[in-house]
N, C-alpha and C. Protein backbone atom coordinates (compact mmCIF):
# COMPACT_ATOMS: atom_id res chain seq x y z
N UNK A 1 129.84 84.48 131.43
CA UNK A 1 129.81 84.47 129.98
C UNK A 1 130.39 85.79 129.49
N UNK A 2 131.12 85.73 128.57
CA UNK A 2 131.87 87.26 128.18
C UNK A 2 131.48 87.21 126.56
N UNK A 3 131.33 88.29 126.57
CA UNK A 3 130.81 88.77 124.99
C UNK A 3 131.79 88.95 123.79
N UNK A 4 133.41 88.82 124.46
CA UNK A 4 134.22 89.12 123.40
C UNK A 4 134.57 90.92 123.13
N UNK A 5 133.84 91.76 124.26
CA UNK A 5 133.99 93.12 123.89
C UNK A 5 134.57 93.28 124.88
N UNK A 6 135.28 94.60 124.95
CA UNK A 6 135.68 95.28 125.82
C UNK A 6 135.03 96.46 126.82
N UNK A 7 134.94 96.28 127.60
CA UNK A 7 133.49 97.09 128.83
C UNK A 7 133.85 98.32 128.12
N UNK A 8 132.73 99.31 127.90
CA UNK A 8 132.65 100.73 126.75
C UNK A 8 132.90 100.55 125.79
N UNK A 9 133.48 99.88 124.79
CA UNK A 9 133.70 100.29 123.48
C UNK A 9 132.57 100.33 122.88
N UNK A 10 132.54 100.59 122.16
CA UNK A 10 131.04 100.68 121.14
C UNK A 10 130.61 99.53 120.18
N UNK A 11 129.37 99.22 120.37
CA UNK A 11 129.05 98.30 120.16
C UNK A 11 129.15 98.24 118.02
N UNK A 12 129.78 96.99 117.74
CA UNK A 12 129.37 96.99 116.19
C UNK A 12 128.29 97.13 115.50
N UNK A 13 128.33 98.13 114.47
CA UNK A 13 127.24 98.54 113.82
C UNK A 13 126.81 97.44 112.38
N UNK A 14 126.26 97.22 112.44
CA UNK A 14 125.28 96.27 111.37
C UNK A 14 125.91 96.89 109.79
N UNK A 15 126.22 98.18 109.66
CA UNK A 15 126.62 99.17 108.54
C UNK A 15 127.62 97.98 107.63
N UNK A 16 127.49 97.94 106.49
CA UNK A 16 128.86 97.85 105.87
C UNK A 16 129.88 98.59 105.74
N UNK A 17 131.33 98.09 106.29
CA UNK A 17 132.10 98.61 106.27
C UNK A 17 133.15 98.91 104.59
N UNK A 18 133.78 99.76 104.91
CA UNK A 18 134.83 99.96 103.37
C UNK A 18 133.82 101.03 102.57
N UNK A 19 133.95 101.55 101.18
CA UNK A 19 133.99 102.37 100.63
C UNK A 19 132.44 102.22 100.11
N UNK A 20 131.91 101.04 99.70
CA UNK A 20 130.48 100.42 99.35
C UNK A 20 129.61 100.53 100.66
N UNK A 21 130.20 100.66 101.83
CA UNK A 21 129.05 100.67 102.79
C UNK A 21 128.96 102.23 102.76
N UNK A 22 129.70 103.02 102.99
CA UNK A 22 129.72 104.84 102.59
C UNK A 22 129.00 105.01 101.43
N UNK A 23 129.47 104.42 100.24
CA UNK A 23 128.45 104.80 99.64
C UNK A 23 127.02 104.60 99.67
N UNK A 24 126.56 103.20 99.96
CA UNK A 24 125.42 102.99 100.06
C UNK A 24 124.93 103.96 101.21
N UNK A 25 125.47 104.08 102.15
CA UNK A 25 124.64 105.14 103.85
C UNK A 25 124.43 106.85 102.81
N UNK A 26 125.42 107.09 102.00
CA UNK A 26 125.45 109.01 101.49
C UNK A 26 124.04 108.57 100.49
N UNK A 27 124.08 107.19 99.20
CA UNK A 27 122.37 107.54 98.49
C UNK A 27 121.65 107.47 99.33
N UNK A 28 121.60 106.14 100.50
CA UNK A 28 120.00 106.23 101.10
C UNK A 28 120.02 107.32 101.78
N UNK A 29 120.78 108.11 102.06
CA UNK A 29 120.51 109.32 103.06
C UNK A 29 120.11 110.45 102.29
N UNK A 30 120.33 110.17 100.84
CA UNK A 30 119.74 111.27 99.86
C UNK A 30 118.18 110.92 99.55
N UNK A 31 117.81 109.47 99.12
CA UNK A 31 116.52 109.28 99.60
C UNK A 31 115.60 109.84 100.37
N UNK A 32 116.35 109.34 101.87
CA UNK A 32 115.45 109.50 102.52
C UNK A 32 114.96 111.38 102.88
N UNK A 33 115.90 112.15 102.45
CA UNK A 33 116.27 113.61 102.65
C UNK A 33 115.02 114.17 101.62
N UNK A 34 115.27 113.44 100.28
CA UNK A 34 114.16 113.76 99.03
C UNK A 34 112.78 113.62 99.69
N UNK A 35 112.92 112.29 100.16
CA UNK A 35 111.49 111.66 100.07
C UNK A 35 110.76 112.38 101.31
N UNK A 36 111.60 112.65 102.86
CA UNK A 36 111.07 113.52 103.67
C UNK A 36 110.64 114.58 103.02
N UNK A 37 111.69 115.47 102.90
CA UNK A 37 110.89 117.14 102.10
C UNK A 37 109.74 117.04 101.83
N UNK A 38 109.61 116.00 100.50
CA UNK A 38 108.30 115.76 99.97
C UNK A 38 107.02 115.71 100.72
N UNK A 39 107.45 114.87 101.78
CA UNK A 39 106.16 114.74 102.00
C UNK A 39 105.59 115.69 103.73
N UNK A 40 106.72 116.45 103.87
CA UNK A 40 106.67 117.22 104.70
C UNK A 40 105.93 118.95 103.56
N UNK A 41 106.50 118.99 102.81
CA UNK A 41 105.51 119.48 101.97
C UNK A 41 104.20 119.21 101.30
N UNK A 42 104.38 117.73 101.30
CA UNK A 42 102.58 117.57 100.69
C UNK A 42 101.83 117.47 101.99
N UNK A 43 102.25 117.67 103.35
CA UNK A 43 101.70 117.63 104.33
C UNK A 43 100.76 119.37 104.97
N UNK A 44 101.89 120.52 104.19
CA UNK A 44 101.42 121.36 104.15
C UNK A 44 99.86 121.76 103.08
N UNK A 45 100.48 121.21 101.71
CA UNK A 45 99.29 121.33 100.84
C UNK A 45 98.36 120.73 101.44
N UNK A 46 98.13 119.39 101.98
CA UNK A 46 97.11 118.99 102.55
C UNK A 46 96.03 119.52 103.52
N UNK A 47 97.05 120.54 103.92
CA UNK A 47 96.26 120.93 105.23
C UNK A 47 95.32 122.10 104.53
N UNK A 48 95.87 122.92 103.15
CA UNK A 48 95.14 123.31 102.42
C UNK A 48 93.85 123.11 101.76
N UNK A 49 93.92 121.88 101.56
CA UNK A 49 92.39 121.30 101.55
C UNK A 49 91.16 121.33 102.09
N UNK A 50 90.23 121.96 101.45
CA UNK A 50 89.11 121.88 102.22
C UNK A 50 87.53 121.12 101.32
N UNK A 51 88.09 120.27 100.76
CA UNK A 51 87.47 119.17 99.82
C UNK A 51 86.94 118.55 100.18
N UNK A 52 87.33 117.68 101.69
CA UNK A 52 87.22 116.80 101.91
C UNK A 52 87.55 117.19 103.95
N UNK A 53 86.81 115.98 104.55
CA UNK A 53 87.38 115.92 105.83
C UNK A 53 88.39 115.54 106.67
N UNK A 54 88.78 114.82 105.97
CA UNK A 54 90.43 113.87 106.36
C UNK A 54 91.25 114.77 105.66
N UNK A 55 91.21 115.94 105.53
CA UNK A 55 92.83 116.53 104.78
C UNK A 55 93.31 116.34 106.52
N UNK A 56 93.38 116.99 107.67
CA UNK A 56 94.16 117.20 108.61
C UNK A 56 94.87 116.00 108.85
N UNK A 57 94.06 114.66 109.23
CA UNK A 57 94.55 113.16 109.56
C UNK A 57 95.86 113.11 108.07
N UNK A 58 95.28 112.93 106.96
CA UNK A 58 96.45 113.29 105.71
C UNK A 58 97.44 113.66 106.21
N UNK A 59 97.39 115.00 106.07
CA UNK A 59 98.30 116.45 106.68
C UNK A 59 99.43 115.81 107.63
N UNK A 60 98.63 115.31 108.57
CA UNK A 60 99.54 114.91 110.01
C UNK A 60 100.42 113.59 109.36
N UNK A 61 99.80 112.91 108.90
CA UNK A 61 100.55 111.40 108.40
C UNK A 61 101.33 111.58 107.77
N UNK A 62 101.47 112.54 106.79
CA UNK A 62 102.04 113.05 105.88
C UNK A 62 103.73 113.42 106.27
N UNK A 63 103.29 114.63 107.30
CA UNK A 63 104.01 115.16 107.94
C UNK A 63 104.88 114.27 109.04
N UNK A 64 104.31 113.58 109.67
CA UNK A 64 104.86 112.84 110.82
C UNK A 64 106.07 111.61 109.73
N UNK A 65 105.37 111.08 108.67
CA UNK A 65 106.10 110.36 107.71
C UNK A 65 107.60 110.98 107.27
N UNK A 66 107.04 112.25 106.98
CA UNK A 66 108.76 112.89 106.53
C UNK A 66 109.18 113.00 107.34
N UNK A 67 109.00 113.90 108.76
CA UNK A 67 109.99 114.34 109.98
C UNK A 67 110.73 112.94 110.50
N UNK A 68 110.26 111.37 110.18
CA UNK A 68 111.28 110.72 110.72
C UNK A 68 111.91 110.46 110.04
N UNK A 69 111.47 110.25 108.13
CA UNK A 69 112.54 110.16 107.25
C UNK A 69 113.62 110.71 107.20
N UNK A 70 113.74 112.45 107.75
CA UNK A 70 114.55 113.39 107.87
C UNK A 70 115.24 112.69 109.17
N UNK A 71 114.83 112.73 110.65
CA UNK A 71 115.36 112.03 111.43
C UNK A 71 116.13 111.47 111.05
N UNK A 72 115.94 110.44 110.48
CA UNK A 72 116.87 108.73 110.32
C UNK A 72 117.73 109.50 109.41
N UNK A 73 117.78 110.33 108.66
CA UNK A 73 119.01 110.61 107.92
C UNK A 73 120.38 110.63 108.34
N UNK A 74 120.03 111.44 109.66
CA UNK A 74 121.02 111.31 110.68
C UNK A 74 122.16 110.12 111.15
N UNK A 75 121.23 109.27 111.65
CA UNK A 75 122.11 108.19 111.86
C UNK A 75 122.39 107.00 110.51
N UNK A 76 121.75 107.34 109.76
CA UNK A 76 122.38 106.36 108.65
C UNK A 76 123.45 107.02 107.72
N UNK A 77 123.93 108.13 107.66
CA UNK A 77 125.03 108.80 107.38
C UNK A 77 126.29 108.33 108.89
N UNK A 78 126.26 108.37 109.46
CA UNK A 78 126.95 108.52 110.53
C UNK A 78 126.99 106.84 110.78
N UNK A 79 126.15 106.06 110.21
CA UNK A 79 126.35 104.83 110.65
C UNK A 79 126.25 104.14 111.69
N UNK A 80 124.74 105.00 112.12
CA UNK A 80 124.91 104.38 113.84
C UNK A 80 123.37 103.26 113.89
N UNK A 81 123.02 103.23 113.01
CA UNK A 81 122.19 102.42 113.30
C UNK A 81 122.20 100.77 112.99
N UNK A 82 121.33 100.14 113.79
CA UNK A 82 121.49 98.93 114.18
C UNK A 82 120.50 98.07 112.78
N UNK A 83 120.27 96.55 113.32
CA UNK A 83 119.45 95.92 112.51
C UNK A 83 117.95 96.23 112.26
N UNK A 84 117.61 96.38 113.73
CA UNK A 84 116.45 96.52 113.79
C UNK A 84 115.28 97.56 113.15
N UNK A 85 116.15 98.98 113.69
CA UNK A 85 116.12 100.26 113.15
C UNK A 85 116.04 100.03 111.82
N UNK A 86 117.34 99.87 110.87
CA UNK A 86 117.24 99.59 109.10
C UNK A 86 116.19 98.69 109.01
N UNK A 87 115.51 98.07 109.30
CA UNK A 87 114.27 96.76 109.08
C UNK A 87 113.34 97.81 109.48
N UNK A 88 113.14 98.80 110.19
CA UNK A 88 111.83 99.45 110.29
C UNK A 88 111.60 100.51 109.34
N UNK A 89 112.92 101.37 109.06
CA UNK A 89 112.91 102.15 108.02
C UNK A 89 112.59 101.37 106.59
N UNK A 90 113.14 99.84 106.25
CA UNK A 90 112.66 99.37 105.35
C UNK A 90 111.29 98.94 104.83
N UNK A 91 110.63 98.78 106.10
CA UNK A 91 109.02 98.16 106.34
C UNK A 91 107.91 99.29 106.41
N UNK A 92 108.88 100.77 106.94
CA UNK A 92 107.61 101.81 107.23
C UNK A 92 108.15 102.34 105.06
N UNK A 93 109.13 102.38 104.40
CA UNK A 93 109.24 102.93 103.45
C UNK A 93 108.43 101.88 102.38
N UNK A 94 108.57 100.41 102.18
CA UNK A 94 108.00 99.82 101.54
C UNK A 94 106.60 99.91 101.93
N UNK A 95 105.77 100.43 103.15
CA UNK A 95 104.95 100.51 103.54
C UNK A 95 103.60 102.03 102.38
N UNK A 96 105.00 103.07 102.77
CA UNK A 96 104.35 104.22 101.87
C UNK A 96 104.35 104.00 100.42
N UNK A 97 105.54 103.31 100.32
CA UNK A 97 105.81 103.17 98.24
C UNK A 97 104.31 102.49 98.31
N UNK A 98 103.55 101.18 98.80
CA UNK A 98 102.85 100.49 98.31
C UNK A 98 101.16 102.07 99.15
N UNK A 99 101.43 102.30 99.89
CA UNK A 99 99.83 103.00 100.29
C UNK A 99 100.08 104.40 98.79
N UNK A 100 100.99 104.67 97.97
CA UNK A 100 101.38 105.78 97.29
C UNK A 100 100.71 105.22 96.01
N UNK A 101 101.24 103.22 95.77
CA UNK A 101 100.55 102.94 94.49
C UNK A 101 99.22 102.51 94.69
N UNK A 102 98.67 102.13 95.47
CA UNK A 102 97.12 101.52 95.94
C UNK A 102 96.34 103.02 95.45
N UNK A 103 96.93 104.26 96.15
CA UNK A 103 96.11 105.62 96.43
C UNK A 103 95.69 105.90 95.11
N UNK A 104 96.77 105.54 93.95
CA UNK A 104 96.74 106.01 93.02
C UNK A 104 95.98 105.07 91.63
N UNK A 105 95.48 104.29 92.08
CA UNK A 105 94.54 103.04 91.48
C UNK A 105 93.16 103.16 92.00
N UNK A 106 92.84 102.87 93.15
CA UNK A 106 91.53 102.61 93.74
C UNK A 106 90.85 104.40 94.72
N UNK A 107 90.11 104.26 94.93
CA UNK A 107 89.45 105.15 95.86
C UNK A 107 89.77 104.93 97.12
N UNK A 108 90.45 105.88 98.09
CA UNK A 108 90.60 105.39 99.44
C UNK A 108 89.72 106.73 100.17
N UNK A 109 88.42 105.92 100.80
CA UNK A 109 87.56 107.02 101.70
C UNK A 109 87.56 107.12 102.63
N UNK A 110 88.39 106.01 103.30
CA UNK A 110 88.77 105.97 104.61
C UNK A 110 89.69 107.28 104.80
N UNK A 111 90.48 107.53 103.99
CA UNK A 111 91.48 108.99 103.96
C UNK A 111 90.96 110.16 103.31
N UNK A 112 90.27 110.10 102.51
CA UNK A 112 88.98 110.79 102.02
C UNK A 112 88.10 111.22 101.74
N UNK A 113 86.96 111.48 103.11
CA UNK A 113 85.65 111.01 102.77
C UNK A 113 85.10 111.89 101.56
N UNK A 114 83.96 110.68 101.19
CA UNK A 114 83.54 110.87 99.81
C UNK A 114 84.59 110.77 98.45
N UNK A 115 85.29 110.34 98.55
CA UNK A 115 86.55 110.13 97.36
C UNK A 115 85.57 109.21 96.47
N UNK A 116 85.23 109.23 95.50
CA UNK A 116 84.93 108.16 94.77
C UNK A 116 86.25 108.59 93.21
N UNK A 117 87.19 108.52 93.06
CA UNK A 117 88.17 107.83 92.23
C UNK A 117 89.60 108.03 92.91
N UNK A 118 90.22 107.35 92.20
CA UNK A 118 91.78 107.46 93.29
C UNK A 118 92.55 108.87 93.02
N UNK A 119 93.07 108.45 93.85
CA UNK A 119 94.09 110.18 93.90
C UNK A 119 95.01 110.33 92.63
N UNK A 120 94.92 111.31 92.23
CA UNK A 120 95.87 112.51 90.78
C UNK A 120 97.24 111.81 91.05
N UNK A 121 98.52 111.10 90.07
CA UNK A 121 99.55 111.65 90.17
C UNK A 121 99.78 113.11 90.09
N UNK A 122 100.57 113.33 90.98
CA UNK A 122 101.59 114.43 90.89
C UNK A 122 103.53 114.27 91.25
N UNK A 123 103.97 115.50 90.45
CA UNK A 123 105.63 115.88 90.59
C UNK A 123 105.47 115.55 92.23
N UNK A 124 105.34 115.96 93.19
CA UNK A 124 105.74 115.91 94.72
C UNK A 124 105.66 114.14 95.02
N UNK A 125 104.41 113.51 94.54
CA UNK A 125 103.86 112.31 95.06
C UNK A 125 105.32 111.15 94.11
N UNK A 126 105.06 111.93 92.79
CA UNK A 126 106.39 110.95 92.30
C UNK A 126 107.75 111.36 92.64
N UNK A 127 107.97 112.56 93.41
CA UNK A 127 109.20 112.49 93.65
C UNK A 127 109.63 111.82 94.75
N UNK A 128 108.60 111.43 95.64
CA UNK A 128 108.48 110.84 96.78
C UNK A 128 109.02 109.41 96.58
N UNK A 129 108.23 108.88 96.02
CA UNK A 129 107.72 107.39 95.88
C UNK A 129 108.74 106.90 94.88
N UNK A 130 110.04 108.29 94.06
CA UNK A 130 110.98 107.84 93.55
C UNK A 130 112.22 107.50 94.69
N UNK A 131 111.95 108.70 95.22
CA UNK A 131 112.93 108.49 96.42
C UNK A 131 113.08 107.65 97.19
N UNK A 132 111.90 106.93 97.85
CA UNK A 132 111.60 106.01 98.32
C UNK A 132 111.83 105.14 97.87
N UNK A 133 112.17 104.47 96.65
CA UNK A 133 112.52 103.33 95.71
C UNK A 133 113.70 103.20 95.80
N UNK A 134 114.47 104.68 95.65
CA UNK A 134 115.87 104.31 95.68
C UNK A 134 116.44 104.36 97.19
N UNK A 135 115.55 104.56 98.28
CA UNK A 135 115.85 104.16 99.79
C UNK A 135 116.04 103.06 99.75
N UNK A 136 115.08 102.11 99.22
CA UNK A 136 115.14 100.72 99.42
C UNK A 136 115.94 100.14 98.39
N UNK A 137 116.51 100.44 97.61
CA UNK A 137 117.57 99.73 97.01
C UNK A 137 118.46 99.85 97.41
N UNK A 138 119.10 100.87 98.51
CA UNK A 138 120.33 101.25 99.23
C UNK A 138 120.46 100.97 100.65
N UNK A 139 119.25 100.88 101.42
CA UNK A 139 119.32 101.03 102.40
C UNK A 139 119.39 99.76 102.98
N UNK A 140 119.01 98.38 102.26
CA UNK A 140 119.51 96.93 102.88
C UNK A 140 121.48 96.27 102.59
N UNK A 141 122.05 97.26 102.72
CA UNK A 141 123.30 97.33 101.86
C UNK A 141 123.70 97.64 103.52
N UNK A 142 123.20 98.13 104.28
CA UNK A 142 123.78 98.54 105.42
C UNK A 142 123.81 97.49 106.33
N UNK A 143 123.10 95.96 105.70
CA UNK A 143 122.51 94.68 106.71
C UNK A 143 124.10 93.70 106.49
N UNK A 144 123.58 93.07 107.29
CA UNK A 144 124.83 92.14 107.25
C UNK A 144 124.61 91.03 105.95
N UNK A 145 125.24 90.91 105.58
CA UNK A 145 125.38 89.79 104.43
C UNK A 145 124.09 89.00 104.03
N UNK A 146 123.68 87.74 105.08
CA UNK A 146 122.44 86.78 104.77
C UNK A 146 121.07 87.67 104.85
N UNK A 147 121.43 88.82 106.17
CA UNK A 147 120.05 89.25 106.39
C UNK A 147 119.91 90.46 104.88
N UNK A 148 121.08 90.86 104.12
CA UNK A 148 120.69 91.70 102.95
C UNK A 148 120.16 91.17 102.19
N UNK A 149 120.32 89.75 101.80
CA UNK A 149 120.21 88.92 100.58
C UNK A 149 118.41 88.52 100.73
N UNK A 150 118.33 88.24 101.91
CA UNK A 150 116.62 88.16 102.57
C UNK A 150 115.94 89.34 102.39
N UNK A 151 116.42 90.49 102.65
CA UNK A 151 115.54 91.55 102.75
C UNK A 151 115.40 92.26 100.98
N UNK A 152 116.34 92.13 100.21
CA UNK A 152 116.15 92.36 98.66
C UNK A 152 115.57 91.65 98.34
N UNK A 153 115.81 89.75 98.35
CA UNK A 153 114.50 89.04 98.05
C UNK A 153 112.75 89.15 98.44
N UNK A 154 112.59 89.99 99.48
CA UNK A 154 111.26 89.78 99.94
C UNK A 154 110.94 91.45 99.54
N UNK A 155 112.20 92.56 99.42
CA UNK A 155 111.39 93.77 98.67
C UNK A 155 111.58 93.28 97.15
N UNK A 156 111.98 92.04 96.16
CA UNK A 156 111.69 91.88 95.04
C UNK A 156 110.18 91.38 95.07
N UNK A 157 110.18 90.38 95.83
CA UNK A 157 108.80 89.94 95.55
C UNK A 157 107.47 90.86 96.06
N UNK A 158 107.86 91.19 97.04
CA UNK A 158 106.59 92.48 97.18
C UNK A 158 105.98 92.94 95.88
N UNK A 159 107.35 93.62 95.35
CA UNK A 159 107.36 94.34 94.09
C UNK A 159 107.00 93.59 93.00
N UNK A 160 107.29 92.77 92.76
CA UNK A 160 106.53 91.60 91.86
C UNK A 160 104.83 91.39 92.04
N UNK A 161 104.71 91.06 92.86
CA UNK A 161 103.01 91.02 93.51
C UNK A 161 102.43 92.22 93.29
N UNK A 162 103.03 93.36 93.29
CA UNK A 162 102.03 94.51 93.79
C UNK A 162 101.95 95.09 92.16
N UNK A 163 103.21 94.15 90.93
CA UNK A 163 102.94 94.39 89.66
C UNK A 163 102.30 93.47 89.03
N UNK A 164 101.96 92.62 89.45
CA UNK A 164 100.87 91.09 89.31
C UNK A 164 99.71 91.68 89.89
N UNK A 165 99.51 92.59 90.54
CA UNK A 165 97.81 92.98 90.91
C UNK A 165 97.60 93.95 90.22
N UNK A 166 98.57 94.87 90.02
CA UNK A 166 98.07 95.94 88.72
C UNK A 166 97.71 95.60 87.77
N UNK A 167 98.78 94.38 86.97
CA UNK A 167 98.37 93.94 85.64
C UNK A 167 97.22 93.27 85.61
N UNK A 168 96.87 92.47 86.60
CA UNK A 168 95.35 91.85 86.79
C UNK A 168 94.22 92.44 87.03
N UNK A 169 94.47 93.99 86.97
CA UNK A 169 93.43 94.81 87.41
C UNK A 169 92.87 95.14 88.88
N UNK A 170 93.67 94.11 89.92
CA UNK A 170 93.00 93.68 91.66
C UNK A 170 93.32 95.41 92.04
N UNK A 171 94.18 95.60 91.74
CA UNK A 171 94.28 97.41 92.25
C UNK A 171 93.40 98.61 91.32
N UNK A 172 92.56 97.92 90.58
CA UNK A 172 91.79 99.23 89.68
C UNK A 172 91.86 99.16 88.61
């Protein structure tokens, strides 16, 4: 069975090609650059905390969250990443946008002990969770055609739901 490649060449990248796939890889790579910092800095403030017992677990999550955001910057400028990879960066980022709006509605004591109301906006937390928004509007641009059109439909509806539980009050 032959694959149609030539033994070494490099395997095709999932990236869109032409001037729209460059652009889309330079915003999400500004995203993800914003949204790391951020939270590689609120990872420091955290550790500042002595409020509570979970600042360190925070701290670390925090921290470990940006250092791969920063990571992946790398290869999504350069265009080396695959399907799979962009689907995890999409799932761990839609992951924080939604633990960023929950935090900020309800009490989380599992990350807090003793928290009884939800966590303060702040400039760092929204610059994050802006950045992160505009990751995911850029960063399924790098998928191939059917699988982009799937992955914007299911981060619309997320986003729909998670503004159908606010307005209903289910988040606080």
């Amino acid at each position: 069975m032959t694959t149609g490649r030539v033994r070494g060449a490099p395997v095709p990248s999932t990236v869109t090609a032409g001037r729209a796939g460059s652009v889309a890889r330079v915003v999400a790579a500004v995203g993800l650059v914003a949204a790391g910092v951020a939270h590689v800095v609120a990872a420091g403030e955290h550790l500042g905390h002595t409020d509570h017992g979970g600042a360190g677990v925070v701290a670390a999550f925090l921290g470990v969250a940006g250092l791969v955001q920063l990571w992946a910057t790398g290869p999504v400028v350069a265009g080396r990443l695959r399907t799979v990879p962009v689907l995890g960066l999409l799932a761990t980022t839609v992951a924080l946008v939604l633990l960023y709006l929950v935090s900020r509605r309800v009490p989380l004591p599992l990350l807090h002990p003793g928290a009884d109301r939800p966590e303060d906006a702040d400039v760092l937390g929204l610059l994050a969770v802006t950045a992160e928004v505009l990751t995911l509007a850029t960063l399924p641009a790098l998928l191939a055609p059917a699988l982009r059109r799937a992955v914007y439909d299911t981060v619309l509806v997320l986003g729909t739901v998670t503004w159908l539980a606010w307005l209903s009050g289910f988040l606080g």
